[in-house]
Structures are given as structure tokens and as C-alpha cells.
N, C-alpha and C. Protein backbone atom coordinates (compact mmCIF):
# COMPACT_ATOMS: atom_id res chain seq x y z
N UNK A 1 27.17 24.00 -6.48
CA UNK A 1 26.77 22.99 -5.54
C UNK A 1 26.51 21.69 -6.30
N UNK A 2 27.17 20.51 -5.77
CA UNK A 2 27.00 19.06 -5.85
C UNK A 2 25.81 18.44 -6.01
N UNK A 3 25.34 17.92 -7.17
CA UNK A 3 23.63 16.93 -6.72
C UNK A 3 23.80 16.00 -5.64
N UNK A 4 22.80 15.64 -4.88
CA UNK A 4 22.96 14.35 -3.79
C UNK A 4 21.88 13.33 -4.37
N UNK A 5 22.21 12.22 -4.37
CA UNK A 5 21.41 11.03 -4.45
C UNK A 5 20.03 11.22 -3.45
N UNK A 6 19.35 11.44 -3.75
CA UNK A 6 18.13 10.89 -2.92
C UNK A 6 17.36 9.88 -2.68
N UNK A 7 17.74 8.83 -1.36
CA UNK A 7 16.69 7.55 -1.86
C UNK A 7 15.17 7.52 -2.12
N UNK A 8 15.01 6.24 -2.50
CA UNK A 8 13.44 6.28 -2.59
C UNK A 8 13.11 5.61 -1.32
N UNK A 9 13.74 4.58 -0.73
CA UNK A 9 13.03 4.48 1.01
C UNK A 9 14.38 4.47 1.51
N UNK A 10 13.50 4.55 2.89
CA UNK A 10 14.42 5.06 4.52
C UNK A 10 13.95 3.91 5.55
N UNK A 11 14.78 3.77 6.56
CA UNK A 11 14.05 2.88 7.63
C UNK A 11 13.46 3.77 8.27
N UNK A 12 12.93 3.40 9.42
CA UNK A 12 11.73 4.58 10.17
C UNK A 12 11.03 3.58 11.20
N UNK A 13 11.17 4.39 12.53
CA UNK A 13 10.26 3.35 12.91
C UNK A 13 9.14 4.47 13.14
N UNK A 14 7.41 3.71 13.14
CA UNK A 14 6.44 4.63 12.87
C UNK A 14 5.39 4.21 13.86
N UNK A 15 4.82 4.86 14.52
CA UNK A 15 3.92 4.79 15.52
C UNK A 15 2.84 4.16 15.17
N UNK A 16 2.33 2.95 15.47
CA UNK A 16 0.52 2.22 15.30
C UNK A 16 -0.13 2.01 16.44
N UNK A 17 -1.45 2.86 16.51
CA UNK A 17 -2.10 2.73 17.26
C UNK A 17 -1.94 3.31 18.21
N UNK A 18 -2.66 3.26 19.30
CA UNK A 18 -2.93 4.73 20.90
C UNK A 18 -2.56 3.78 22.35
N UNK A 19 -2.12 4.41 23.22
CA UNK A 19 -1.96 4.08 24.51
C UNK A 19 -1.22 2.67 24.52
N UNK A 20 -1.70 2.27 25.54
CA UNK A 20 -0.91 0.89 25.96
C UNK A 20 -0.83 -0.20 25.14
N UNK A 21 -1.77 0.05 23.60
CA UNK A 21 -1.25 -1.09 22.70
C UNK A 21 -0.55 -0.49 21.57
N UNK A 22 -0.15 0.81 21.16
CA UNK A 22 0.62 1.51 20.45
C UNK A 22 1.85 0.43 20.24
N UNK A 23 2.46 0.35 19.23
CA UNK A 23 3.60 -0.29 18.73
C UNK A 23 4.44 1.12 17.83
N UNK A 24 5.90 0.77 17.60
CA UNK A 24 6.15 1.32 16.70
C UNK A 24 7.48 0.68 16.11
N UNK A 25 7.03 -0.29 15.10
CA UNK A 25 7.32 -1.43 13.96
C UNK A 25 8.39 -0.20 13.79
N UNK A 26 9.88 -1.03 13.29
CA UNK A 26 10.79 -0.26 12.05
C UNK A 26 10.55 -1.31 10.63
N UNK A 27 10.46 -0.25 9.83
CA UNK A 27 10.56 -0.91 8.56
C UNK A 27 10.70 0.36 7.30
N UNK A 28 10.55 0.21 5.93
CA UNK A 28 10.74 0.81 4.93
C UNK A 28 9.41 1.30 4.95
N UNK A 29 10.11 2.82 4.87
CA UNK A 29 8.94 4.17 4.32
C UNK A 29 9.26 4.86 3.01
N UNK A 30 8.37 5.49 2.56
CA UNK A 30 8.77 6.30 1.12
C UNK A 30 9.67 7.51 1.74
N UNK A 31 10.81 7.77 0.45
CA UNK A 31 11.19 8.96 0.81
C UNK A 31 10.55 10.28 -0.32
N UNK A 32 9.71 10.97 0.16
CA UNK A 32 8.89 12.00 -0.74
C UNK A 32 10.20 13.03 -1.11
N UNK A 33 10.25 13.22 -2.38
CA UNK A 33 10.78 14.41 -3.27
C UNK A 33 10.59 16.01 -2.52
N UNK A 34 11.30 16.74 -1.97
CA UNK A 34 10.86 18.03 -1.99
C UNK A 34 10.27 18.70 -3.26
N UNK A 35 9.20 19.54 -2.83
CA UNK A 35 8.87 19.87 -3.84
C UNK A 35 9.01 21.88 -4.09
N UNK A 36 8.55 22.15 -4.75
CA UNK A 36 8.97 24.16 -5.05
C UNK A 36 9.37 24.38 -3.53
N UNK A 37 10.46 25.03 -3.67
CA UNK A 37 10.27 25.90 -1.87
C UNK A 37 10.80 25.12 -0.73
N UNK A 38 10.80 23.79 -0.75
CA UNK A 38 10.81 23.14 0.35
C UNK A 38 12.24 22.40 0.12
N UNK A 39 12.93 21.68 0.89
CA UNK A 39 14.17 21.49 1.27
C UNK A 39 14.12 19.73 1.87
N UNK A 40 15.27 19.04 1.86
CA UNK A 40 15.09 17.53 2.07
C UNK A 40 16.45 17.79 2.85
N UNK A 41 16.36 17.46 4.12
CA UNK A 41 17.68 17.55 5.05
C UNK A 41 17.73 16.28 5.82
N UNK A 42 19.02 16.17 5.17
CA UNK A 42 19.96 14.41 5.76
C UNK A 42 20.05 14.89 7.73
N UNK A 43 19.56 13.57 8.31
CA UNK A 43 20.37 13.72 9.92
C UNK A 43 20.92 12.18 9.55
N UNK A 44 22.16 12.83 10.13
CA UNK A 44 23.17 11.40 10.26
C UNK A 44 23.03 10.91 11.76
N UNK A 45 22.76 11.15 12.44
CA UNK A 45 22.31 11.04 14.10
C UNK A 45 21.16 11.94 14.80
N UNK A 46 20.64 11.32 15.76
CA UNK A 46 19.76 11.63 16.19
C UNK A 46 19.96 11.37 17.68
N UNK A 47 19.24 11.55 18.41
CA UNK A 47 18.79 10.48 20.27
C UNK A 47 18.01 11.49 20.53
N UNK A 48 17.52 10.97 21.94
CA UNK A 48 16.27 11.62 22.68
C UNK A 48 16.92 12.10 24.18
N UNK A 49 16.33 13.04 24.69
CA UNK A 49 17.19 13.80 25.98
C UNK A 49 16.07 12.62 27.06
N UNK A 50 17.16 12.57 27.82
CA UNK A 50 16.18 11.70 29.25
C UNK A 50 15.19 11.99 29.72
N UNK A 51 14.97 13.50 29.84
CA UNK A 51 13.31 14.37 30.63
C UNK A 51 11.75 13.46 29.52
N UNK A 52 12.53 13.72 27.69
CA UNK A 52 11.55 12.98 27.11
C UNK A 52 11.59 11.70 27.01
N UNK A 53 12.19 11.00 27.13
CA UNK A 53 11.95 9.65 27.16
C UNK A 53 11.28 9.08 28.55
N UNK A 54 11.08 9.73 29.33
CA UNK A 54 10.58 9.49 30.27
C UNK A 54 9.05 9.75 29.97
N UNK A 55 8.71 10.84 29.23
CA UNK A 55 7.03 11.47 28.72
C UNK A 55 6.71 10.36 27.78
N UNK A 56 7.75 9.69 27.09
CA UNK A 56 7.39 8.55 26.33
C UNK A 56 6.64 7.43 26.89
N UNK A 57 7.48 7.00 28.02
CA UNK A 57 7.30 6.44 28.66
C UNK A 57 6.26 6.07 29.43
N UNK A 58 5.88 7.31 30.14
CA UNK A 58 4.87 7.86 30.82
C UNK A 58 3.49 7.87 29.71
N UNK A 59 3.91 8.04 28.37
CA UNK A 59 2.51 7.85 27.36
C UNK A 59 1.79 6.92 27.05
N UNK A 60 3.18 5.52 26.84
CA UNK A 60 2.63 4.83 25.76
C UNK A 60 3.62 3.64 26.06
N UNK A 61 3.23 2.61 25.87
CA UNK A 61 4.44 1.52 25.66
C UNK A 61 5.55 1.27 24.69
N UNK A 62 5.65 2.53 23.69
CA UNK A 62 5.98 2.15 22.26
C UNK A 62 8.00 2.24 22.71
N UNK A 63 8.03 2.12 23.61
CA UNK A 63 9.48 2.67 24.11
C UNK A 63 10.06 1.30 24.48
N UNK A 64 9.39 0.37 24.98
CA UNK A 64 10.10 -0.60 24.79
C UNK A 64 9.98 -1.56 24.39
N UNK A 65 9.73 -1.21 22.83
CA UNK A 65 9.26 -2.35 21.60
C UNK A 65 11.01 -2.39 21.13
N UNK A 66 11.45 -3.65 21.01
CA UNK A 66 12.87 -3.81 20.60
C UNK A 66 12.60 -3.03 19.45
N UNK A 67 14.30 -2.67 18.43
CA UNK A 67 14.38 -1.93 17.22
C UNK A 67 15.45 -2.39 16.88
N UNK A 68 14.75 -2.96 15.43
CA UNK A 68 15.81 -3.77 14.18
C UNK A 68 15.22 -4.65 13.88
């Protein structure tokens, strides 16, 4: 098996703060090393199914904070 590059940051967007003033900023996070035992798995894509984005919705305002 091949080594893979691992970066040291990722973009991310990350949740601040509770309820209706919750934000969730994208910006640069650390990327932590796996360590004994544990495993570091790439997603090249992601999305959210409609039922949850709606519970998002229904939570918090953080859903329609633009991203980028």
C-alpha cells in the first residue's frame, strides 16, 4: 500500500454558538494525525438528505449563513 499526503489544514465550516444566533463561519481547521488504532478517511463529497435539512432548519439559523 501507497503513503497518502496528509494535510495539516482542511476547510470546515464549524458551528458558534446556540439557537437563533448560532453561525457556522467556513475557514481553516487543524487536520489531527491518526493516532495507534485509529484511521484518517478522505470524503471527496458529501450533502445532506432534505428530511435533515429541514431539522436544521427547524434548530438553528446556521443553514442560511452563505458558504465560501
Amino acid at each position: 500500500m501507497g503513503s497518502v499526503d496528509i494535510p495539516n489544514k482542511q476547510r470546515a465550516a464549524v458551528r458558534k454558538g446556540t439557537g437563533e444566533s448560532a453561525t457556522a463561519p467556513v475557514g481553516q481547521v487543524d487536520v489531527q494525525q491518526p493516532g495507534p488504532g485509529q484511521i484518517l478517511v478522505k470524503i471527496n463529497w458529501t450533502g445532506l438528505c432534505a428530511s435533515v435539512s429541514v431539522k436544521i432548519l427547524e434548530h438553528c439559523s446556521i443553514a442560511n449563513q452563505p458558504v465560501g
